[in-house]
C-alpha atoms as a PDB file:
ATOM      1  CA  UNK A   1     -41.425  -5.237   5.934  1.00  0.00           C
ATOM      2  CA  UNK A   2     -38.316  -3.648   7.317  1.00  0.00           C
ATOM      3  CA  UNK A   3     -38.572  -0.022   7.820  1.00  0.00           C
ATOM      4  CA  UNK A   4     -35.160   2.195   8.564  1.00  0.00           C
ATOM      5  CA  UNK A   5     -35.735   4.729  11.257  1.00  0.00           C
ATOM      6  CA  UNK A   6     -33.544   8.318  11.180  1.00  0.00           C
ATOM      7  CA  UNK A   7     -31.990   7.630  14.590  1.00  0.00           C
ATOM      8  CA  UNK A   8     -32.416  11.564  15.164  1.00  0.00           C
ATOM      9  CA  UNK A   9     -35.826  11.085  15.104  1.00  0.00           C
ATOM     10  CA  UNK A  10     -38.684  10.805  17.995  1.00  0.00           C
ATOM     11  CA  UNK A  11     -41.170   9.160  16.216  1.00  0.00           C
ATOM     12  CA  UNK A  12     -40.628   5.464  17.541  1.00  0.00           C
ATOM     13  CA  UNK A  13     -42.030   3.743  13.964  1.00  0.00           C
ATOM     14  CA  UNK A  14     -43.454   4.393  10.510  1.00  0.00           C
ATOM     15  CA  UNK A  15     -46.316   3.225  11.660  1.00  0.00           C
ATOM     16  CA  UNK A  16     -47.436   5.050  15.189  1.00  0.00           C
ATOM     17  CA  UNK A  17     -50.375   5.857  16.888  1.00  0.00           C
ATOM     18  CA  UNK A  18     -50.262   8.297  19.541  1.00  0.00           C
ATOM     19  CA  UNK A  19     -53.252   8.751  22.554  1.00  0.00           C
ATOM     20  CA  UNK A  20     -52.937  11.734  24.709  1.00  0.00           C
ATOM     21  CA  UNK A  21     -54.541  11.536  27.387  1.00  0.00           C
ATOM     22  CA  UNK A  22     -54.985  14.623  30.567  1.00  0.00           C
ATOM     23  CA  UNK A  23     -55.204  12.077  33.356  1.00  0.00           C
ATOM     24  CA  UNK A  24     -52.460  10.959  35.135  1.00  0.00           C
ATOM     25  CA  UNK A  25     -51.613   7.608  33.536  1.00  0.00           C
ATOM     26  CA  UNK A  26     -48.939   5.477  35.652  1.00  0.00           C
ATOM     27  CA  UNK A  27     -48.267   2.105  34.624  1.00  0.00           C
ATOM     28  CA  UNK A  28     -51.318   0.494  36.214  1.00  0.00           C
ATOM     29  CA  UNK A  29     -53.756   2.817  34.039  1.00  0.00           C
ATOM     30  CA  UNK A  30     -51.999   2.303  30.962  1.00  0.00           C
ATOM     31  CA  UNK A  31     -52.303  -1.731  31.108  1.00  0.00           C
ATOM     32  CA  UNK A  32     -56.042  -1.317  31.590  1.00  0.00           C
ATOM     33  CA  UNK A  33     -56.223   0.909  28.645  1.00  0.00           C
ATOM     34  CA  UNK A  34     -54.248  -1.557  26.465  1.00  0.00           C
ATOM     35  CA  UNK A  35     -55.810  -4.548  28.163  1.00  0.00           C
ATOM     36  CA  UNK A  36     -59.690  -4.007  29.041  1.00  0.00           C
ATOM     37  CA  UNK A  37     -60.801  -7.192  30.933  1.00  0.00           C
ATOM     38  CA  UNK A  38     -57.378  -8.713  30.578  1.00  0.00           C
ATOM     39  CA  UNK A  39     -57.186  -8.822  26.771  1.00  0.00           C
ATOM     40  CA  UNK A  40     -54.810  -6.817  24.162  1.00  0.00           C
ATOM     41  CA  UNK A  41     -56.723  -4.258  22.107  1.00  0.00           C
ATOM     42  CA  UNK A  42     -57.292  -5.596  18.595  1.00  0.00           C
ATOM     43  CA  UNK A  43     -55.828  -2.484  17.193  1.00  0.00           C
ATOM     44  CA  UNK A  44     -52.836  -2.545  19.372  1.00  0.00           C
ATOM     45  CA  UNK A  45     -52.248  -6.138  18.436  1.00  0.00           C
ATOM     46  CA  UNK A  46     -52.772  -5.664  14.504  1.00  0.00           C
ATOM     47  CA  UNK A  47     -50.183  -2.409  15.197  1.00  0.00           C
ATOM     48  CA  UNK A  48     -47.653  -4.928  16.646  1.00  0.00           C
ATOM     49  CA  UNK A  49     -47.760  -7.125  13.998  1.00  0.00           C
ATOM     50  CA  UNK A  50     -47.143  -4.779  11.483  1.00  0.00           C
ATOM     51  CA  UNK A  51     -43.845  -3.523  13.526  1.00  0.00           C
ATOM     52  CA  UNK A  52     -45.662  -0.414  14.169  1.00  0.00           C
ATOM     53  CA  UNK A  53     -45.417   1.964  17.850  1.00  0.00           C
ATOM     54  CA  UNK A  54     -48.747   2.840  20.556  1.00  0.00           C
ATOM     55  CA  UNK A  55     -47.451   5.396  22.332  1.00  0.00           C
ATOM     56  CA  UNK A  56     -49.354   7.291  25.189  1.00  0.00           C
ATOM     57  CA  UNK A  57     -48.318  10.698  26.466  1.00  0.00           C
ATOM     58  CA  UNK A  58     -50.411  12.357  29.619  1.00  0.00           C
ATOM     59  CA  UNK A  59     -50.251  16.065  30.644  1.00  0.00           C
ATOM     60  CA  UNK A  60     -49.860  15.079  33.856  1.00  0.00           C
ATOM     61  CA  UNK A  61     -46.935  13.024  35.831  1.00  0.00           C
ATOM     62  CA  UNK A  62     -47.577   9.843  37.412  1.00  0.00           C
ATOM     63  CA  UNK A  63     -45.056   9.894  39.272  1.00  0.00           C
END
């Protein structure tokens, strides 16, 4: 499936799953989310194939 995106918009997909989190969550944090023990979340993968978005936003900067 091909789905057109408004380019105005800020939703990255049709298909998007967003996980807030209130930890600080730099780079490091967010692979071992996605990747527990070294290996891609089924539901991340199955949202991948279908063209869809994971997007993670944190409260806090990790920066």
């Amino acid at each position: 499936m091909n789905f057109e995106i408004n380019q105005d918009s800020f939703i990255p997909a049709k298909n998007t799953i967003f996980q807030v989190k209130a930890t600080n969550m730099p780079a490091s944090k967010i692979e071992k989310e996605m990747c527990p023990n070294g290996k891609l979340r089924k539901t991340i993968k199955k949202l991948s194939d279908d063209n869809g978005a994971y997007v993670i936003v944190s409260s806090m900067n990790g920066f």
